[in-house]
Protein backbone atom coordinates (compact mmCIF):
# COMPACT_ATOMS: atom_id res chain seq x y z
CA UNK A 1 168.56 -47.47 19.97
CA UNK A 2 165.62 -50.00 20.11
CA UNK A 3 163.74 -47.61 22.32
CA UNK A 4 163.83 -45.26 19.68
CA UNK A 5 162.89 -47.53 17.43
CA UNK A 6 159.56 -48.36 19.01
CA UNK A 7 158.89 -44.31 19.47
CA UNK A 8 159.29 -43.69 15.48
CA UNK A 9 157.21 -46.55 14.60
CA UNK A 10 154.51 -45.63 17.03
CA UNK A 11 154.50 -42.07 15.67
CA UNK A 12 154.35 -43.63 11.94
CA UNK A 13 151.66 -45.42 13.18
CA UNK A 14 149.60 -42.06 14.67
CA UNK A 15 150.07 -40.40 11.23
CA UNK A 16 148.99 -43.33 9.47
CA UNK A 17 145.89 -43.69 10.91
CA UNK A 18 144.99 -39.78 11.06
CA UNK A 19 145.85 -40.13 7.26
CA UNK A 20 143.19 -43.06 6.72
CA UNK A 21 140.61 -41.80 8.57
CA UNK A 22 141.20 -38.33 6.79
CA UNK A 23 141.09 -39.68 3.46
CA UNK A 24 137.82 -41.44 4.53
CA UNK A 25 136.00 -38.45 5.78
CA UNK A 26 136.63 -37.23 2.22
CA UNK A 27 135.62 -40.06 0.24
CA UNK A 28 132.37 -40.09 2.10
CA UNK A 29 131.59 -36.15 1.23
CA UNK A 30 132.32 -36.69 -2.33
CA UNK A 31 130.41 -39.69 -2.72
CA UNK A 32 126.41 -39.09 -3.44
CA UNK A 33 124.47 -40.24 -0.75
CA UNK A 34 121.41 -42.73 -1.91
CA UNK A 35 117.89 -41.42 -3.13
CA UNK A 36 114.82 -41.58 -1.64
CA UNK A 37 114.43 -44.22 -4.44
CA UNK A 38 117.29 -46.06 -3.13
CA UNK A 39 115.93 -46.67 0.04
CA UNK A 40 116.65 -43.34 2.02
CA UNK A 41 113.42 -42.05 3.55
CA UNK A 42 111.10 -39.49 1.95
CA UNK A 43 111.58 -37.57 5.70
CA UNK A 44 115.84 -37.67 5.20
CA UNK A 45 115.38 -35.86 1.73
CA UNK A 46 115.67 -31.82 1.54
CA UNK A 47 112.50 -30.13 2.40
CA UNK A 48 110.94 -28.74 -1.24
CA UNK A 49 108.86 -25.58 -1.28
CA UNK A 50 105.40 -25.96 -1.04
CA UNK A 51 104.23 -25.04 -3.77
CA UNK A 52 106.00 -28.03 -5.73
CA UNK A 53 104.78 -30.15 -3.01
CA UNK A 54 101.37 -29.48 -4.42
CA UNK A 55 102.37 -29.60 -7.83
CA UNK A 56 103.89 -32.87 -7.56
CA UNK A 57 101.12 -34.60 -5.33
CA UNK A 58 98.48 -33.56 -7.63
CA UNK A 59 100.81 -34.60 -11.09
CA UNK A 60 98.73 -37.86 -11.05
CA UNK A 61 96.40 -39.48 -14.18
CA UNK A 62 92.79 -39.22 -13.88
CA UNK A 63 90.38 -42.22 -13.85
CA UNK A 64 90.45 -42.39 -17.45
CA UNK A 65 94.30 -42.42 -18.12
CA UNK A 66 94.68 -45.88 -16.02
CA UNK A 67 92.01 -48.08 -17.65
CA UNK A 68 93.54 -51.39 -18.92
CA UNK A 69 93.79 -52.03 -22.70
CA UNK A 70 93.91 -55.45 -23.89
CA UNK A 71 93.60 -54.52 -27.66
CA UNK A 72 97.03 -54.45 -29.17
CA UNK A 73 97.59 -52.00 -31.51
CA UNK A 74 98.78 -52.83 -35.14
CA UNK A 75 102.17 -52.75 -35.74
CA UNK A 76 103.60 -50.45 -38.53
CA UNK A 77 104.42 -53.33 -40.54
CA UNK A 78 101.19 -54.92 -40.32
CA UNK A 79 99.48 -51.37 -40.87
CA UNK A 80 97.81 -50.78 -44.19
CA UNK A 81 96.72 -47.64 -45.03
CA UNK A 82 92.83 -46.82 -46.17
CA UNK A 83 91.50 -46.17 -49.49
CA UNK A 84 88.86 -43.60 -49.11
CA UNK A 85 87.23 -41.78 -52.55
CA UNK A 86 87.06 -38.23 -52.13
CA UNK A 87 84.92 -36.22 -49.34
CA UNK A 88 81.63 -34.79 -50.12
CA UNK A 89 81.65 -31.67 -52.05
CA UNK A 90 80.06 -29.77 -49.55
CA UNK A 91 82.62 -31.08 -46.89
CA UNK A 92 85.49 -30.29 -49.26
CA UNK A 93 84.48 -26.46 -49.99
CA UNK A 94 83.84 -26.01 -46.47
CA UNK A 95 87.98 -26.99 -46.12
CA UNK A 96 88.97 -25.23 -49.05
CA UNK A 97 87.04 -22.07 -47.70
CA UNK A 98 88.95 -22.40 -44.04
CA UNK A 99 92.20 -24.03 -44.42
CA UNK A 100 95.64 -21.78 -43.65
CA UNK A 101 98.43 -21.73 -45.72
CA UNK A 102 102.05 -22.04 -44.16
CA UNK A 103 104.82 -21.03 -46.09
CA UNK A 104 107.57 -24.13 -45.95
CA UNK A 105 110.64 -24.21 -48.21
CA UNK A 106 109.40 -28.30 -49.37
CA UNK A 107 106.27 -26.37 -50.64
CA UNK A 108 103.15 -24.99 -48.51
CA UNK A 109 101.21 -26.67 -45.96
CA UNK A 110 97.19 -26.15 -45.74
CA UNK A 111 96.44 -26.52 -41.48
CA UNK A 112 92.70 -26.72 -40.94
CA UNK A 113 91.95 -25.36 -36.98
CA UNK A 114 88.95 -27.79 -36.23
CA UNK A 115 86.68 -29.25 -33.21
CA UNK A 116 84.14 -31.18 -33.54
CA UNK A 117 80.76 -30.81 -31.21
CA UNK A 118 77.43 -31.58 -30.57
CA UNK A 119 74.52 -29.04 -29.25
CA UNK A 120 74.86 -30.40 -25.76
CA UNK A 121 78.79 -28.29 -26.01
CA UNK A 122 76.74 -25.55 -28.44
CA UNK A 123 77.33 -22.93 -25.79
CA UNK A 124 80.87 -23.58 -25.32
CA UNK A 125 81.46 -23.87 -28.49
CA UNK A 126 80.53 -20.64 -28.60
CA UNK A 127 82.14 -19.54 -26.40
CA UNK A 128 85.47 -20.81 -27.94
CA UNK A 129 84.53 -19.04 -31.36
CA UNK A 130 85.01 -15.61 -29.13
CA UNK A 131 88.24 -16.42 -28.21
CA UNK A 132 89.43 -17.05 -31.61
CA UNK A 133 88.09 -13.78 -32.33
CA UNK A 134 90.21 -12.26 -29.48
CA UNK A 135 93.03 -14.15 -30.73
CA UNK A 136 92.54 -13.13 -34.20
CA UNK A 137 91.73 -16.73 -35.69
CA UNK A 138 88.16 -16.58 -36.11
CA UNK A 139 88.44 -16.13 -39.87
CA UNK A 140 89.36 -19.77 -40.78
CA UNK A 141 87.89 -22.59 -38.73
CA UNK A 142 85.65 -25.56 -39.26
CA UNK A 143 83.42 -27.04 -36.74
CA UNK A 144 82.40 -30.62 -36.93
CA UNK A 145 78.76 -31.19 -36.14
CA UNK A 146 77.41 -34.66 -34.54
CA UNK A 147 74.08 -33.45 -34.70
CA UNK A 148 71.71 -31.35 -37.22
CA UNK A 149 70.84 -28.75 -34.28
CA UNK A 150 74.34 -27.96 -33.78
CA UNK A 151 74.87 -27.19 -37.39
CA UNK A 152 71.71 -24.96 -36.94
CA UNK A 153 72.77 -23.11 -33.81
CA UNK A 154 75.76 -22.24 -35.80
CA UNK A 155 74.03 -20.91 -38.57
CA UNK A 156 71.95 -18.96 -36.41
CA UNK A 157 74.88 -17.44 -34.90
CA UNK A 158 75.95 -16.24 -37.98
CA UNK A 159 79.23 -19.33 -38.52
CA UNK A 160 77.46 -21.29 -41.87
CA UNK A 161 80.53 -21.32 -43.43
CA UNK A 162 82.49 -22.27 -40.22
CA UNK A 163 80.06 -25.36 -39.71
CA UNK A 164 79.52 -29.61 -41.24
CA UNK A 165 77.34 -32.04 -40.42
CA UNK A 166 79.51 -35.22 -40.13
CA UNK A 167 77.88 -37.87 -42.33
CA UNK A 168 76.35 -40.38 -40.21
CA UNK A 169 78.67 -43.48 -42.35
CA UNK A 170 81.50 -41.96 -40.91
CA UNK A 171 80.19 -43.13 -37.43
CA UNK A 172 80.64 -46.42 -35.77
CA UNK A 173 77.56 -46.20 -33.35
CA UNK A 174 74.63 -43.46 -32.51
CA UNK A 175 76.08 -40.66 -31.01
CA UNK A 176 74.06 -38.30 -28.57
CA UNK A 177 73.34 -34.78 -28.78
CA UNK A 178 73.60 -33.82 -25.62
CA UNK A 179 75.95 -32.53 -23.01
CA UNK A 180 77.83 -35.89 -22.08
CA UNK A 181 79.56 -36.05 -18.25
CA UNK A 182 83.13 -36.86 -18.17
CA UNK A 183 83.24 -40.65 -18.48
CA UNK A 184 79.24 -41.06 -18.84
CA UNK A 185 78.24 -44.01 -21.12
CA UNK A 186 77.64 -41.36 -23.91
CA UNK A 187 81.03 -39.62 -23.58
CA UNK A 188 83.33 -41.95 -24.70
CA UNK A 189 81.67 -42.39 -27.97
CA UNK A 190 81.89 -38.82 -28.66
CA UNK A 191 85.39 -38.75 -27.67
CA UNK A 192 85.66 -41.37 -30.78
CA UNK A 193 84.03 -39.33 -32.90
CA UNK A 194 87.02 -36.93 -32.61
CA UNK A 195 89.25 -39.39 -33.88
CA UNK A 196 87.34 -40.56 -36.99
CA UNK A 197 87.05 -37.04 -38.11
CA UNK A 198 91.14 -36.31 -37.86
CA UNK A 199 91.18 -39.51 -39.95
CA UNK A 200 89.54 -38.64 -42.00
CA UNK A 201 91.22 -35.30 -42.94
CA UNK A 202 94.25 -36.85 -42.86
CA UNK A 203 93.59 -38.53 -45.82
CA UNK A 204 92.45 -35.19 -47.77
CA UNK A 205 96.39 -34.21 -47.36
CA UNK A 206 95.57 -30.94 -45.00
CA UNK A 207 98.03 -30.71 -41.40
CA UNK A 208 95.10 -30.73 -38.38
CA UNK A 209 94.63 -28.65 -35.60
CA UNK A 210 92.59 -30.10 -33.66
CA UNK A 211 91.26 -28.18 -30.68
CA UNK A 212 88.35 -29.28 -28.07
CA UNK A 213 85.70 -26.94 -27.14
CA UNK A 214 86.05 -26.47 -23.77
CA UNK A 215 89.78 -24.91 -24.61
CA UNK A 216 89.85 -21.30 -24.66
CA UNK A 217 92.54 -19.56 -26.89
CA UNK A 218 94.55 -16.86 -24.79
CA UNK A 219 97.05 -15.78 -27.07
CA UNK A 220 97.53 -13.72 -30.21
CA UNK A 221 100.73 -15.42 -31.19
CA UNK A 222 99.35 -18.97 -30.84
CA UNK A 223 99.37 -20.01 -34.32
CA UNK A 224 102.97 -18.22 -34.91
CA UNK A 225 104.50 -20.53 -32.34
CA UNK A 226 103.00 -23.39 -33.20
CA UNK A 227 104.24 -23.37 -36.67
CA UNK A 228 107.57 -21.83 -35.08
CA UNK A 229 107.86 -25.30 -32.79
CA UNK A 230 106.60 -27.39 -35.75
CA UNK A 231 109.48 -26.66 -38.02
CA UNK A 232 112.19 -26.21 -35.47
CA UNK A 233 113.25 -30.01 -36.50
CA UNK A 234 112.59 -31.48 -39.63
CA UNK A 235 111.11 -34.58 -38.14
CA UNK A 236 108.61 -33.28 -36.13
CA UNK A 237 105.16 -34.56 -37.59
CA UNK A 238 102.84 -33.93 -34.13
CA UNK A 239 102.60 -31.70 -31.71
CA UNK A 240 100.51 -32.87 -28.38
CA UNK A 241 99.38 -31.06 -25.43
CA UNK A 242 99.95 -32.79 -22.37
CA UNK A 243 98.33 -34.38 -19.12
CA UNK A 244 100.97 -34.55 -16.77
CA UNK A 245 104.35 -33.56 -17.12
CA UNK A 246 106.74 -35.31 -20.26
CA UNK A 247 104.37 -38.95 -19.06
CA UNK A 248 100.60 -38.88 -20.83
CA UNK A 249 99.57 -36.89 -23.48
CA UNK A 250 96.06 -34.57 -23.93
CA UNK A 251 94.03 -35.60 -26.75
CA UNK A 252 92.19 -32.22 -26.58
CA UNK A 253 94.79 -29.79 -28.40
CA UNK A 254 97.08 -31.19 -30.46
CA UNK A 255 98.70 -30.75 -34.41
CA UNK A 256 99.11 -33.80 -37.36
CA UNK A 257 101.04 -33.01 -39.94
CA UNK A 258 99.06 -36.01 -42.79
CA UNK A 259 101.89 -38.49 -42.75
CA UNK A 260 101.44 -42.16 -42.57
CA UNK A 261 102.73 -42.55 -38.24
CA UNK A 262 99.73 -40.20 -38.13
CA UNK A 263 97.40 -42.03 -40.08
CA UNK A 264 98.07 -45.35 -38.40
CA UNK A 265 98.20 -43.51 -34.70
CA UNK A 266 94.48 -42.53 -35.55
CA UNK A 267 93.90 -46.17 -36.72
CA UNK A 268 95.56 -47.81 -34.11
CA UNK A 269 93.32 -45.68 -31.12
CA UNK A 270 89.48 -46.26 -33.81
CA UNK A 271 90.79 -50.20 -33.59
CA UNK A 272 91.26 -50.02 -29.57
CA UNK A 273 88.14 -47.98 -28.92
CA UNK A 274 85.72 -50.26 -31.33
CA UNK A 275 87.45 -53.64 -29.66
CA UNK A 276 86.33 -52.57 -26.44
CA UNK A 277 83.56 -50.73 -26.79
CA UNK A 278 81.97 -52.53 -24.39
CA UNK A 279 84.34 -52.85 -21.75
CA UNK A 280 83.61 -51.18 -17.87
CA UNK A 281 85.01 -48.90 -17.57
CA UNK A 282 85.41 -47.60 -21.56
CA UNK A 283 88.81 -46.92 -23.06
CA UNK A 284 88.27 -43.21 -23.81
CA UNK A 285 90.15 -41.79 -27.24
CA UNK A 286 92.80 -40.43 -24.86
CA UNK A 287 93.62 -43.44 -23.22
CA UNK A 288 93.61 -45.20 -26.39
CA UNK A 289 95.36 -42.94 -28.06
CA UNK A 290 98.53 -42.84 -25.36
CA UNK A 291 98.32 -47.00 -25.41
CA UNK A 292 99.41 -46.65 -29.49
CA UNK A 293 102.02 -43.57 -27.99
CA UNK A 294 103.51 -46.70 -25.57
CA UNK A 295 104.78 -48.56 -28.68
CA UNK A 296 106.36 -45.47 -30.41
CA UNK A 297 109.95 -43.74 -30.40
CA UNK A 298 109.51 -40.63 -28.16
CA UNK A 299 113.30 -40.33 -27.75
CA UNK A 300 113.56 -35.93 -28.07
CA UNK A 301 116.41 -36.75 -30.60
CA UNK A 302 114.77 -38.75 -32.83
CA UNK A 303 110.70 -39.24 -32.54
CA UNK A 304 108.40 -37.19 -35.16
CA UNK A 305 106.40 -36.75 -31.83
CA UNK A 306 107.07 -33.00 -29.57
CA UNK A 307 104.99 -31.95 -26.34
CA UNK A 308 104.19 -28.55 -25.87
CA UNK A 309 104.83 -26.75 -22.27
CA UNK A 310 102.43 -27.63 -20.23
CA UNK A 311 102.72 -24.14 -18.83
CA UNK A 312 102.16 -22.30 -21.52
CA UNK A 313 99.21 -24.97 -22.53
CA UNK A 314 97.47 -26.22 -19.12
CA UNK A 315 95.17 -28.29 -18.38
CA UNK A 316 92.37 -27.42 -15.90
CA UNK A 317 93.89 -28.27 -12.89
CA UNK A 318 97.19 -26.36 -13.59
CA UNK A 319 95.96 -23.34 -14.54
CA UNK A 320 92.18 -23.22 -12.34
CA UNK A 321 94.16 -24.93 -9.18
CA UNK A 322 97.64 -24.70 -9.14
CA UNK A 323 97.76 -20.97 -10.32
CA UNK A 324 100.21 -22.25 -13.36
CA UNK A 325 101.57 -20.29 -15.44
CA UNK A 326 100.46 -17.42 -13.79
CA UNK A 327 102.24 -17.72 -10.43
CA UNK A 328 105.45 -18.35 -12.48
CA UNK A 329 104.60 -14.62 -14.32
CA UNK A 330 104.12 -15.94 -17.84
CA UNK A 331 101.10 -16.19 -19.86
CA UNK A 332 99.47 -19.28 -21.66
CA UNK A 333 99.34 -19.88 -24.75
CA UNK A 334 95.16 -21.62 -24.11
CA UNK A 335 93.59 -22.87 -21.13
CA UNK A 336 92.15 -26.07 -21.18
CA UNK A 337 88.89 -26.28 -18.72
CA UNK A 338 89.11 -30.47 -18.45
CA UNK A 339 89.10 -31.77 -15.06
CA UNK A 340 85.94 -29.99 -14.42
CA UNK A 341 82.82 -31.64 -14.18
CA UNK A 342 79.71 -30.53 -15.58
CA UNK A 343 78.78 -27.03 -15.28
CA UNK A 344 81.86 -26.60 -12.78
CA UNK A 345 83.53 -26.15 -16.84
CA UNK A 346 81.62 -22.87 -16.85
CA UNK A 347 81.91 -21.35 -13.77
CA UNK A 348 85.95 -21.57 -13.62
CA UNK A 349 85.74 -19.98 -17.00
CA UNK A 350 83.83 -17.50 -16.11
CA UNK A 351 85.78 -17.25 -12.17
CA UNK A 352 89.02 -16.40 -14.31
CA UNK A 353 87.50 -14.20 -17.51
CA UNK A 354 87.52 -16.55 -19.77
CA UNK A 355 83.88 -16.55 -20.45
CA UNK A 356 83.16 -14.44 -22.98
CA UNK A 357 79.26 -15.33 -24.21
């Protein structure tokens, strides 16, 4: 009897521990195991296709996106909006003659399609006219100019309606007229010259589309989906391009609907730029204008702010280097030609077709 005893408890014993170490091995597989960001190596994690290997290593701010700002912004509650008179008359007709109305259901919206350039970006300027033709936009738009021979080479081109001489009280320093390198000491100022023109509009109650010159427009339903993405929720007050993926925003295509987070995220990036004007290296309008973002709701629920795909609007480097949108088989909305240097803007756009002057 006590023999068997000692048998069936040994047997109980087997199945018990078969049963543990079974119920282990299954605990383990369901369990996640840790992220490279968890301490697992970068070599233990599945292999990725190249071509998001490339992608991903070159998703990275420029120079200009990592500059230090001191300068805080003001806070909404501190924020007080400005009391401008009205713009001059000539200014004004020249809006009234090329603002768009959109249809809405709280009464229309006038959207102005503007740049702003000097005769240094005359040629690209240009150059972006024809592809509003292409697109079927050329008839309303307003150009900007910083200089008096930019408003000239537009008139001689046959765009006197499409063309302003920015008053010269509306700017905070001398600007040049020439074609500024990225991050030279005359670029950043011009880059702030963008901003104080939005502002400015802003106040005159018209939605801005603000577009750099060195953009080319690549699609005839461009305008269609941006008002299409504009009023697919109520909130949405600004629509942004971006500079890398859902983290910094472009300052070089972009739409403000004339409300008062707009107004103070224009004042906010004039305050950071003028306060440190004369820091090395200079806070650019981008980089201000993403240190203002930084404070902001940009929840998708909830924030007035939207980014647009940066496939179907890329930057330089996406579309020129990484073959985006293209390899993916869809076509962009615009092409930015940023990350280019110098006349290297050019020659990409004229590499891929999108030179058309």
């Amino acid at each position: 009897m006590t023999e068997r005893f000692s048998r069936n408890k040994a047997y109980a014993m087997i199945l018990a521990t078969i049963f543990a170490i079974s119920l282990l091995a299954l605990l383990s597989n369901l369990t996640p195991k840790p992220s490279f960001f968890n301490g697992v190596s970068e070599t233990e994690q599945p292999s990725r296709t190249e071509g998001t290997d490339h992608l991903l290593a070159d998703d990275a701010p420029e120079e200009e996106d990592l500059v230090k700002v001191d300068a805080k912004p003001v806070s909404a509650k501190d924020w007080i909006p400005k009391k401008w008179g009205r713009l001059d008359k000539k200014i004004e007709e020249a809006i009234a003659n090329n603002v768009r109305t959109a249809k809405r259901k709280d009464g229309d919206e006038r959207i102005l399609l503007t740049a702003v350039a000097n005769q240094g970006m005359a040629e690209y300027t240009l150059n972006w006219i024809e592809s509003l033709k292409k697109t079927g936009l050329d008839d309303k738009f307003l150009v900007f100019a910083i200089d008096q021979e930019m408003v000239e080479t537009m008139k001689k081109y046959g765009y006197g309606k499409q063309v302003v001489l920015i008053p010269s009280e509306w700017f905070h320093i001398e600007l040049s007229g020439k074609f500024e390198p990225w991050l030279s000491n005359g670029y950043t100022p011009i880059t702030h010259s963008k901003s104080l023109v939005v502002e400015r509009l802003l106040y005159t109650g018209v939605t801005v589309w603000f577009s750099d010159v060195d953009i080319v427009f690549t699609s005839t339903s461009i305008y269609d989906y941006l008002l299409m993405k504009l009023n697919s929720r109520k909130q949405t007050e600004t629509l942004f391009s971006q500079e890398t993926e859902q983290k910094i925003i472009n300052s070089g295509f972009y739409i403000m609907r004339p409300t008062d987070t707009n107004k103070r995220i224009l004042a906010a990036s004039i305050y950071i730029q003028d306060s440190e004007a004369n820091k090395k290296p200079q806070v650019t309008q981008q980089r201000a204008m993403n240190r203002v973002l930084d404070d902001l709701n940009l929840n998708y629920q909830t924030s007035t702010i939207a980014l647009l795909d940066l496939s179907l609007f890329p930057h330089g480097r996406m579309y020129f280097d990484l073959n985006i949108p293209t390899k993916y088989g869809m076509t962009p909305m615009m092409v930015h030609a940023n990350y280019r240097k110098g006349d290297n803007k050019k020659k990409d756009l004229q590499k891929f077709g999108l030179w058309y002057i």
